[in-house]
C-alpha atoms as a PDB file:
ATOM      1  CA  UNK A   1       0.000   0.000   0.000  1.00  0.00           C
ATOM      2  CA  UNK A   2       1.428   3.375  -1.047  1.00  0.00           C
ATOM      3  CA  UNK A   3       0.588   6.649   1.046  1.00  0.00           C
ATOM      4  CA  UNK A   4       0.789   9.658   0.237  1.00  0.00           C
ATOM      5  CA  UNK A   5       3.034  12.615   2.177  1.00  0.00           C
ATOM      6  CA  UNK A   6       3.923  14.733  -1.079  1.00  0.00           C
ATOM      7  CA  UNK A   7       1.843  17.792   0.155  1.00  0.00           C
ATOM      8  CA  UNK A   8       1.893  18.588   3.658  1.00  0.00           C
ATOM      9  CA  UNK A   9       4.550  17.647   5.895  1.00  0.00           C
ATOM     10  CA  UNK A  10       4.173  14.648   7.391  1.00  0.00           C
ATOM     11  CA  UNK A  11       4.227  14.194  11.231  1.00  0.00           C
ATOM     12  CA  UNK A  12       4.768  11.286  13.471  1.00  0.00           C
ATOM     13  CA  UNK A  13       1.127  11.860  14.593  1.00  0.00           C
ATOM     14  CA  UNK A  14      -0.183  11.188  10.734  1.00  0.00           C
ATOM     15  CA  UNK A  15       1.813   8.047  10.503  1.00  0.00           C
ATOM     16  CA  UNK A  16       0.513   6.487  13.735  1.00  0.00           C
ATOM     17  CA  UNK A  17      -3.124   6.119  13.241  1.00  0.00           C
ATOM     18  CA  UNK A  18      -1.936   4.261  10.084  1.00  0.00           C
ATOM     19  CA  UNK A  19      -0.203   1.575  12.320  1.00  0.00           C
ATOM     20  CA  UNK A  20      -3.682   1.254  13.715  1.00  0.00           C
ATOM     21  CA  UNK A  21      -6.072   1.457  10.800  1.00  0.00           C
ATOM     22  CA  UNK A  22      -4.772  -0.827   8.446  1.00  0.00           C
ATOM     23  CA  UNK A  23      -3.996  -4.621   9.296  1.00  0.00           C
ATOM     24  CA  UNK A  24      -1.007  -5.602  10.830  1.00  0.00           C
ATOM     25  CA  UNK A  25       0.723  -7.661   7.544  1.00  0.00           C
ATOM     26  CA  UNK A  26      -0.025  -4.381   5.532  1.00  0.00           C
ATOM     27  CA  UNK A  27       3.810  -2.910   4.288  1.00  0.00           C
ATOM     28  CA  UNK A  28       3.346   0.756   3.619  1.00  0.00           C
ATOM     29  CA  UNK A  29       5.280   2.708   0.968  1.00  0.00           C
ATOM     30  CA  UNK A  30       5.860   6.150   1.479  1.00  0.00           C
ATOM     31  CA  UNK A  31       5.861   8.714  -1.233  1.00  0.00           C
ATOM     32  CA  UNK A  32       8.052  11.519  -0.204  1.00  0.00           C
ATOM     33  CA  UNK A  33       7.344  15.374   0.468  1.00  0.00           C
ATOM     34  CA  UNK A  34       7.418  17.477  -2.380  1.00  0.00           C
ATOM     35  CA  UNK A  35      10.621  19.844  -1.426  1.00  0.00           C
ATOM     36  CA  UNK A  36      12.575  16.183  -1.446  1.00  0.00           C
ATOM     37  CA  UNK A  37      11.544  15.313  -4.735  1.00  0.00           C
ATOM     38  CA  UNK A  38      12.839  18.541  -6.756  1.00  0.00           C
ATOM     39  CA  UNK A  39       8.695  19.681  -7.094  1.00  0.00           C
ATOM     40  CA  UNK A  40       7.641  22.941  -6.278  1.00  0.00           C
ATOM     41  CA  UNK A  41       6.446  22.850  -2.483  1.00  0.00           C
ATOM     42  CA  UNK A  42       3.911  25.829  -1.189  1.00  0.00           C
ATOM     43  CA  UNK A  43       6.239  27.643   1.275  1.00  0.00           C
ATOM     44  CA  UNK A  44       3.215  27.238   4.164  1.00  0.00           C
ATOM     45  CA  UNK A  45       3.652  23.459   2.874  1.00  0.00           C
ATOM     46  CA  UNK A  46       6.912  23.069   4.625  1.00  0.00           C
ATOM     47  CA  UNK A  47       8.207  21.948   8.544  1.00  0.00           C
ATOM     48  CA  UNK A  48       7.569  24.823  10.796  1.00  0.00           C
ATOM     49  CA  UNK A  49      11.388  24.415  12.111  1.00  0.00           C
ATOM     50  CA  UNK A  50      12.485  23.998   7.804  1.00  0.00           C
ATOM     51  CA  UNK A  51      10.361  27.558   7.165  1.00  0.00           C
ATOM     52  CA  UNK A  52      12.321  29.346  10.230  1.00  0.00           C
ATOM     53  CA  UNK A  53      15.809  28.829   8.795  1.00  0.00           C
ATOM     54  CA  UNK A  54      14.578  30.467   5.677  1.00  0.00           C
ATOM     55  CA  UNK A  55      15.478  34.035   4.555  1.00  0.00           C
ATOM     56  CA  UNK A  56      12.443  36.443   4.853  1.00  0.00           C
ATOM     57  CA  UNK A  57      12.322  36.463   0.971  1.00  0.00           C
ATOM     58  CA  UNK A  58      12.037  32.698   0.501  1.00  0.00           C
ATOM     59  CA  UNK A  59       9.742  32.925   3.419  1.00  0.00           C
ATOM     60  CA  UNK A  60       7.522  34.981   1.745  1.00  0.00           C
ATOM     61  CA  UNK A  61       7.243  33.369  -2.050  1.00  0.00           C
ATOM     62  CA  UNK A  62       4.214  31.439  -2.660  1.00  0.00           C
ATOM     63  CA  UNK A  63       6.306  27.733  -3.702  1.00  0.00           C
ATOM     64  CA  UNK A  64       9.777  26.749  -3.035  1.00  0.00           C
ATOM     65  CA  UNK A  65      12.429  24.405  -4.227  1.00  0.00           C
ATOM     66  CA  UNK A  66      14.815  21.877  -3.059  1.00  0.00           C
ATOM     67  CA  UNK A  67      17.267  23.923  -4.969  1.00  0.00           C
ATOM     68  CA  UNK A  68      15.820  27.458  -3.227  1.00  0.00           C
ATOM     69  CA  UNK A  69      16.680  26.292   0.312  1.00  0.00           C
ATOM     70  CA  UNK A  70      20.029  26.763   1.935  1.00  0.00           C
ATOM     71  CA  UNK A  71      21.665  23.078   3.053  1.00  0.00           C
ATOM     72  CA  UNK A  72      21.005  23.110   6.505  1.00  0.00           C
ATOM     73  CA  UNK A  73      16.912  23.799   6.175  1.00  0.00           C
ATOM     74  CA  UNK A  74      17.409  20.649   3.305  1.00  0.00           C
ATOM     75  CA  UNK A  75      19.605  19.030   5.604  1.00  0.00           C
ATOM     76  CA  UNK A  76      16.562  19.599   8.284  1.00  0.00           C
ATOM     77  CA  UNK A  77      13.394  19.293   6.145  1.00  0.00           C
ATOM     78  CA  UNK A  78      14.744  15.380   5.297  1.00  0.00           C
ATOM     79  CA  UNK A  79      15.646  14.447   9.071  1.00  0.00           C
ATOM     80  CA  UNK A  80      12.025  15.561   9.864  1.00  0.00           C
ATOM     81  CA  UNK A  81      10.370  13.637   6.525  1.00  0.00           C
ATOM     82  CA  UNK A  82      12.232  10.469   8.134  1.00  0.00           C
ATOM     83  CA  UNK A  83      12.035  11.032  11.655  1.00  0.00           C
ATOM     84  CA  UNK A  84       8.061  11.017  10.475  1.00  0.00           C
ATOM     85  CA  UNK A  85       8.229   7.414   9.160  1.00  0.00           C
ATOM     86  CA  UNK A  86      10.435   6.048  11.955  1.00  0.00           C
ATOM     87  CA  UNK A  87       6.908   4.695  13.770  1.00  0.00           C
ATOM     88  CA  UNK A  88       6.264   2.358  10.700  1.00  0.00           C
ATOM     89  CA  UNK A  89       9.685   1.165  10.120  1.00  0.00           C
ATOM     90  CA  UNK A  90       9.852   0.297  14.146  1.00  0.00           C
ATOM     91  CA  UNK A  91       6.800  -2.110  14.029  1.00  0.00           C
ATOM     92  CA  UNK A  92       8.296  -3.493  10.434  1.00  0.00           C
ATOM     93  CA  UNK A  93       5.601  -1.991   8.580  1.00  0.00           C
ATOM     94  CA  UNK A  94       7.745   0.670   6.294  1.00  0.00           C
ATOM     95  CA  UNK A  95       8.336  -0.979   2.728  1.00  0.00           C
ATOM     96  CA  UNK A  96      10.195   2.296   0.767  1.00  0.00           C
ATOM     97  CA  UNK A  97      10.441   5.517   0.759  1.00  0.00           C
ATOM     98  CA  UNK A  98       9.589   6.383  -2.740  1.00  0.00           C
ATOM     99  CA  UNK A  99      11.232  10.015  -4.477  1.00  0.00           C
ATOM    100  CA  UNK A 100       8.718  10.781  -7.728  1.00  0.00           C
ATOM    101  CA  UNK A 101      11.001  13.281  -9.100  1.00  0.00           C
ATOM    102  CA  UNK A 102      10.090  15.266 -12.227  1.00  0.00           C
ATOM    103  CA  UNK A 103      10.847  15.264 -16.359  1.00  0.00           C
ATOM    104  CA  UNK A 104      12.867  18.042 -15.489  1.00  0.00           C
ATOM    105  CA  UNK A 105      15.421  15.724 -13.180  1.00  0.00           C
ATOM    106  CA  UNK A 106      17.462  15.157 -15.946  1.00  0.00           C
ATOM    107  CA  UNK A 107      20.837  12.958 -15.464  1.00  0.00           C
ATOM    108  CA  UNK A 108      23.988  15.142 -14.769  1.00  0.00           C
ATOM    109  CA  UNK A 109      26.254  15.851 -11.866  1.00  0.00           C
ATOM    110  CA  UNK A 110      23.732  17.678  -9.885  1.00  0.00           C
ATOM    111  CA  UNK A 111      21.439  15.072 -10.354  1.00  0.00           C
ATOM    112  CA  UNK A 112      23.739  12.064  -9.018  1.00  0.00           C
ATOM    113  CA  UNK A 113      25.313  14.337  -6.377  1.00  0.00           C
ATOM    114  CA  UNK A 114      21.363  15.031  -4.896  1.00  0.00           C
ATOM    115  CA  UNK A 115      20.974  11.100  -5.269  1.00  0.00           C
ATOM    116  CA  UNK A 116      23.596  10.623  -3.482  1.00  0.00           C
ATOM    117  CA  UNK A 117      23.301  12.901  -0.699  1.00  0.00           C
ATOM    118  CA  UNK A 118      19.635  11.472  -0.443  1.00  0.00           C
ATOM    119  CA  UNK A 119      21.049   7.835   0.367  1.00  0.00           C
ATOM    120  CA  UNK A 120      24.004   9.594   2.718  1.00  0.00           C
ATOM    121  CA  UNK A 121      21.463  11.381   4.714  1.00  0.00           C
ATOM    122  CA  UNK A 122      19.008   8.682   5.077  1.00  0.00           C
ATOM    123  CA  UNK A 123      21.172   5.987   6.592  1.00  0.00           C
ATOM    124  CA  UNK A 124      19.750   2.520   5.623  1.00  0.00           C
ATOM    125  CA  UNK A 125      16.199   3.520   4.636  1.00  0.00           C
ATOM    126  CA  UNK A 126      14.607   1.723   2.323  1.00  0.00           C
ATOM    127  CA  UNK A 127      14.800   4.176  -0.573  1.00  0.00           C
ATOM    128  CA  UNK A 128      13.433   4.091  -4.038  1.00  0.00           C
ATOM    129  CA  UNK A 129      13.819   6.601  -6.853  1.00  0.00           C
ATOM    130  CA  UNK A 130      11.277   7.041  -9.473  1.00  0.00           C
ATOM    131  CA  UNK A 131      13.184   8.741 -12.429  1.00  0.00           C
ATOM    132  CA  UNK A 132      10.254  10.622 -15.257  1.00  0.00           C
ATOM    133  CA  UNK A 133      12.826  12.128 -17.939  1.00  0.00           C
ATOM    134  CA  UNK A 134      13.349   9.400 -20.790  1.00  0.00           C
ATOM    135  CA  UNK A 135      17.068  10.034 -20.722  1.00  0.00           C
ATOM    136  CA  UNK A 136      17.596   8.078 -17.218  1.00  0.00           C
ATOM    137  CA  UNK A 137      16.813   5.133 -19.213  1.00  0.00           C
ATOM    138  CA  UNK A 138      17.445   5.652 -23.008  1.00  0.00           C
ATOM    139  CA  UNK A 139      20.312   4.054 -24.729  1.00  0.00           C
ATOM    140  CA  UNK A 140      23.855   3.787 -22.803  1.00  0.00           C
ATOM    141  CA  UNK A 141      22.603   5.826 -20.134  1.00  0.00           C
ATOM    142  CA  UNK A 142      19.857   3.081 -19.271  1.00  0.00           C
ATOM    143  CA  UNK A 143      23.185   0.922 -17.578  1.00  0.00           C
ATOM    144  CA  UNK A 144      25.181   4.004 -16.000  1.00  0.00           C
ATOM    145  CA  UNK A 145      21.613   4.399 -14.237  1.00  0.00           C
ATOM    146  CA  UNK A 146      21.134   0.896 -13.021  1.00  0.00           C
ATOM    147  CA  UNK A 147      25.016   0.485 -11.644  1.00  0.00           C
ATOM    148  CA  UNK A 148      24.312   3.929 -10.077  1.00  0.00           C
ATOM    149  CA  UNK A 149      21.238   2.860  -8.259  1.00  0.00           C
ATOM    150  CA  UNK A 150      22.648  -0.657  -7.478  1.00  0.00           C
ATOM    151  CA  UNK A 151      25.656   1.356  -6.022  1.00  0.00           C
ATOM    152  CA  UNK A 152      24.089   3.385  -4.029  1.00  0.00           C
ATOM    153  CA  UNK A 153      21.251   0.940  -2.910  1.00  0.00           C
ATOM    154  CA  UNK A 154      18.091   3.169  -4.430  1.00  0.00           C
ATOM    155  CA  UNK A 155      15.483   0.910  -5.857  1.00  0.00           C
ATOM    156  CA  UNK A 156      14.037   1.884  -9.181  1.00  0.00           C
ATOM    157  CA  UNK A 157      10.456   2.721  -9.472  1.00  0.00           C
ATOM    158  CA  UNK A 158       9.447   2.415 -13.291  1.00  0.00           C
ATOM    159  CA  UNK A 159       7.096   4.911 -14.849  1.00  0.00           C
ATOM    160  CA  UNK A 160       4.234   3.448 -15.790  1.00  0.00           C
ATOM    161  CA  UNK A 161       2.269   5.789 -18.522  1.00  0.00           C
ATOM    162  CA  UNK A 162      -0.330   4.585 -20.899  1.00  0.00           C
ATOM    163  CA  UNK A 163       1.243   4.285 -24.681  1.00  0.00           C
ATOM    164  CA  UNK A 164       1.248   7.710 -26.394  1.00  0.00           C
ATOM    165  CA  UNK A 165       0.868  10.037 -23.629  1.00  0.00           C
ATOM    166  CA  UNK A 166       4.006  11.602 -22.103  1.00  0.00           C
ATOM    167  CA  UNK A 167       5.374  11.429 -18.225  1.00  0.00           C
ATOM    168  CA  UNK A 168       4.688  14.844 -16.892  1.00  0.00           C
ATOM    169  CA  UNK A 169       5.343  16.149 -13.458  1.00  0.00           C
END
């Protein structure tokens, strides 16, 4: 079963009544906040404690960034995402944490180096990466991908889009 936690921030005292509400073999995937998946996040959308180490002017615009936000609020905004989830993952009830990014995460540098500082930062969570732009996957890049994620122990979510349309998001 996959939940959703892309919109608001997600609190300990979400996750909890799902421990209780669903039945006890039920593993729950976690999709993960917005701001941790490159998507625009509304700024009121964020951690309380994340929104206080912002400047006044990133305070004040209506959507932020991953990119907009100075390491340490990042840094912050993740340990809270994951410090939300730790209640399912102590009763063995966490499956992955799953990271939707967008078309526009293309593969580069940046890209690999926010990949990787997502695994660094989240110790042994069970993390998966779902990857929209075509390139991840197209031609010679498809197996530079895979050893990447096997590497780095992300799991690969695949995009699943009728034939014809496009992945958007």
């Amino acid at each position: 079963l996959q939940v959703d936690a892309s919109s608001e921030p997600l609190t300990e005292r979400v996750v909890t009544p799902w421990l209780e509400r669903t039945p006890e073999n039920t593993i729950l995937d976690v999709r993960a906040h917005r701001l941790l998946t490159q998507h625009a996040a509304p700024a009121d959308g964020v951690w309380p404690e994340v929104r206080d180490l912002l400047t006044p002017e990133l305070r004040s615009r209506p959507s932020l960034y991953a990119s907009d936000l100075p390491g340490r609020a990042l840094d912050l905004a993740l340990d809270r995402f994951l410090a939300s989830v730790a209640p399912l993952r102590e009763y063995g009830r966490l499956g992955a944490l799953v990271f939707p990014f967008p078309s526009y995460f293309t593969p580069g540098p940046r890209a690999l180096d926010y990949l990787e500082w997502l695994r660094g930062r989240s110790g042994d969570m069970p993390i998966a990466v779902e990857l929209r732009h075509k390139d991840w996957v197209a031609g010679k890049q498809r197996e530079a991908t895979m050893e990447f994620l096997r590497d780095h122990q992300l799991g690969y979510v695949c995009v699943d889009v009728p034939s014809g349309f496009r992945s958007e998001e």
